[in-house]
C-alpha atoms as a PDB file:
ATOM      1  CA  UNK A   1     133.642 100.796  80.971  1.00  0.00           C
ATOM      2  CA  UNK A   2     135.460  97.854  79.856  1.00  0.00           C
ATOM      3  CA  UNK A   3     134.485  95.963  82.921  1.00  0.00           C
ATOM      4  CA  UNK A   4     130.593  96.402  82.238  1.00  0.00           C
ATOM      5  CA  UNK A   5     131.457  95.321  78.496  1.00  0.00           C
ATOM      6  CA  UNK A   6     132.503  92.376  79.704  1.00  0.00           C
ATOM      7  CA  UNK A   7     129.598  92.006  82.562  1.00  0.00           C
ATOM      8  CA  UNK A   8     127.445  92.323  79.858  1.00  0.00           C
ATOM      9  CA  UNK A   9     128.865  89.822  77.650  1.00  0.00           C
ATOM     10  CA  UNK A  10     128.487  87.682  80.476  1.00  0.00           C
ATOM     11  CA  UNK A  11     124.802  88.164  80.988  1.00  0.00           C
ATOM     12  CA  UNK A  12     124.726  87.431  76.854  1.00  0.00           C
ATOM     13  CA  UNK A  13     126.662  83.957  77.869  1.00  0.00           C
ATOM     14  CA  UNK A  14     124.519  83.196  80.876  1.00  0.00           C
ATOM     15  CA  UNK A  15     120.970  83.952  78.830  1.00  0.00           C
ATOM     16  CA  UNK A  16     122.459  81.861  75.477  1.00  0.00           C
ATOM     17  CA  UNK A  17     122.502  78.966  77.775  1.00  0.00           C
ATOM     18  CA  UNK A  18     119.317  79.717  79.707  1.00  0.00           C
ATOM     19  CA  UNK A  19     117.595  79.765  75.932  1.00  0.00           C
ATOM     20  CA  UNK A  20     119.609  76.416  75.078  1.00  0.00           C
ATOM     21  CA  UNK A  21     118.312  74.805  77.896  1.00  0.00           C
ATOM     22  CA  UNK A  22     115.258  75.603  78.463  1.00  0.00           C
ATOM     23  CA  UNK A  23     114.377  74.855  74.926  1.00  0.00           C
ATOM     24  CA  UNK A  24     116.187  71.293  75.190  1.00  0.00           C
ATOM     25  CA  UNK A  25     113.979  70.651  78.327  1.00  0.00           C
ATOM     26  CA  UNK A  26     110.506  72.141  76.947  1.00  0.00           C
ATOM     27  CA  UNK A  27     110.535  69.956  73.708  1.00  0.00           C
ATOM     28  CA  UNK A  28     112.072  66.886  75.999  1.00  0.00           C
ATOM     29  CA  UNK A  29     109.087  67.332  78.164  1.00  0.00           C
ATOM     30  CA  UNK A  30     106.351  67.104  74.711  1.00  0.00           C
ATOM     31  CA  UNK A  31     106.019  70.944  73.856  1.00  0.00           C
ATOM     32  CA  UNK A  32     105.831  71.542  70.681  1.00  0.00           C
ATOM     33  CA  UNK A  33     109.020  73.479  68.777  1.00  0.00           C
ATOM     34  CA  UNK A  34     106.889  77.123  69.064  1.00  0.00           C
ATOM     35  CA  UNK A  35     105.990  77.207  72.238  1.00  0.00           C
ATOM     36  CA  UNK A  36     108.985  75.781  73.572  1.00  0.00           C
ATOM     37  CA  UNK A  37     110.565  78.890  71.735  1.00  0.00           C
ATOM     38  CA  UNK A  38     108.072  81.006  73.679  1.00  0.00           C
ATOM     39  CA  UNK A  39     109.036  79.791  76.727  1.00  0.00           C
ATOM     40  CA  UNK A  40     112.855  79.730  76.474  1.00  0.00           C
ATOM     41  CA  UNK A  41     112.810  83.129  75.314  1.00  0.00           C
ATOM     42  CA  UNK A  42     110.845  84.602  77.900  1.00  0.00           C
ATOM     43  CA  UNK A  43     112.857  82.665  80.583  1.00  0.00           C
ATOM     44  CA  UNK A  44     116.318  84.088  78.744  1.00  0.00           C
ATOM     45  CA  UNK A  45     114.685  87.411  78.547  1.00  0.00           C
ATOM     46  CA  UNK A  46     114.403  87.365  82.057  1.00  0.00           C
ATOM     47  CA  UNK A  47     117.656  85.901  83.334  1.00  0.00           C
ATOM     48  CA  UNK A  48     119.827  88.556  81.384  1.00  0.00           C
ATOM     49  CA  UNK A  49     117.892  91.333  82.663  1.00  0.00           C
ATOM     50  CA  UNK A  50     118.047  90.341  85.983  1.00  0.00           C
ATOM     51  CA  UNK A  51     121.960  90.258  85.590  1.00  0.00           C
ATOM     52  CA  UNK A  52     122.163  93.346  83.670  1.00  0.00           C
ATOM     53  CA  UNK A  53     119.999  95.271  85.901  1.00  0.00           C
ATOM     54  CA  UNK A  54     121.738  93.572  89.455  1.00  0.00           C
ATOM     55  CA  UNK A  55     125.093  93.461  88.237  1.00  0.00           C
ATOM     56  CA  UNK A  56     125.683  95.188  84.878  1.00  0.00           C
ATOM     57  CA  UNK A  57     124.120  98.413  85.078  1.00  0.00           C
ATOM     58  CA  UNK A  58     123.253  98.073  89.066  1.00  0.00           C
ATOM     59  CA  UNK A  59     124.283 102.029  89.275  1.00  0.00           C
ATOM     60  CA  UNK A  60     122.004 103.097  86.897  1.00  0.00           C
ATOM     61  CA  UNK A  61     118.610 101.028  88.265  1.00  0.00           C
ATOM     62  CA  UNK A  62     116.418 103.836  89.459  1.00  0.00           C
ATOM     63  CA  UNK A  63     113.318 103.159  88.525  1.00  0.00           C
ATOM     64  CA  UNK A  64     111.452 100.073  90.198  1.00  0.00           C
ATOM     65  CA  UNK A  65     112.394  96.030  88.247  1.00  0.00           C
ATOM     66  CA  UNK A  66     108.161  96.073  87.471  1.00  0.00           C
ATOM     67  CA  UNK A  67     107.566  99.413  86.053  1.00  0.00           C
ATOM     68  CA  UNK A  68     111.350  98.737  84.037  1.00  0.00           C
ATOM     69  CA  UNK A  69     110.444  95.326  82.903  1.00  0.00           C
ATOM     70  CA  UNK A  70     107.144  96.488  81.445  1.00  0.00           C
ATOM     71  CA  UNK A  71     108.527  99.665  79.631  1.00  0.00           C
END
């Protein structure tokens, strides 16, 4: 338990810095501060549940990544 805890965290870490960055590099690139925000999030959204689902919680993925992402 204390080892997915800490996966977890980890997936937190990873997504915190996808958000960071991808926000840094939308408004570098002329998008405005909203939609940059859009897109970070949905790119963060993604990475951590990629990790979480892969390497987290891989045990526990029984249902298919598109009918999970969309639920």
């Amino acid at each position: 338990m204390q080892r997915e805890f800490l996966r977890f965290d980890f997936a937190g870490v990873v997504g915190f810095v996808v958000d960071a960055g991808v926000l840094y590099a939308a408004l570098s690139l002329g998008c405005g501060p909203y939609l940059g925000r859009v897109i970070s999030f949905l790119c963060a959204a993604f990475v951590t549940w990629q990790i979480n689902r892969r390497i987290t919680f891989a045990r526990r993925a029984t249902i298919s990544p598109w009918r999970e992402w969309w639920e």
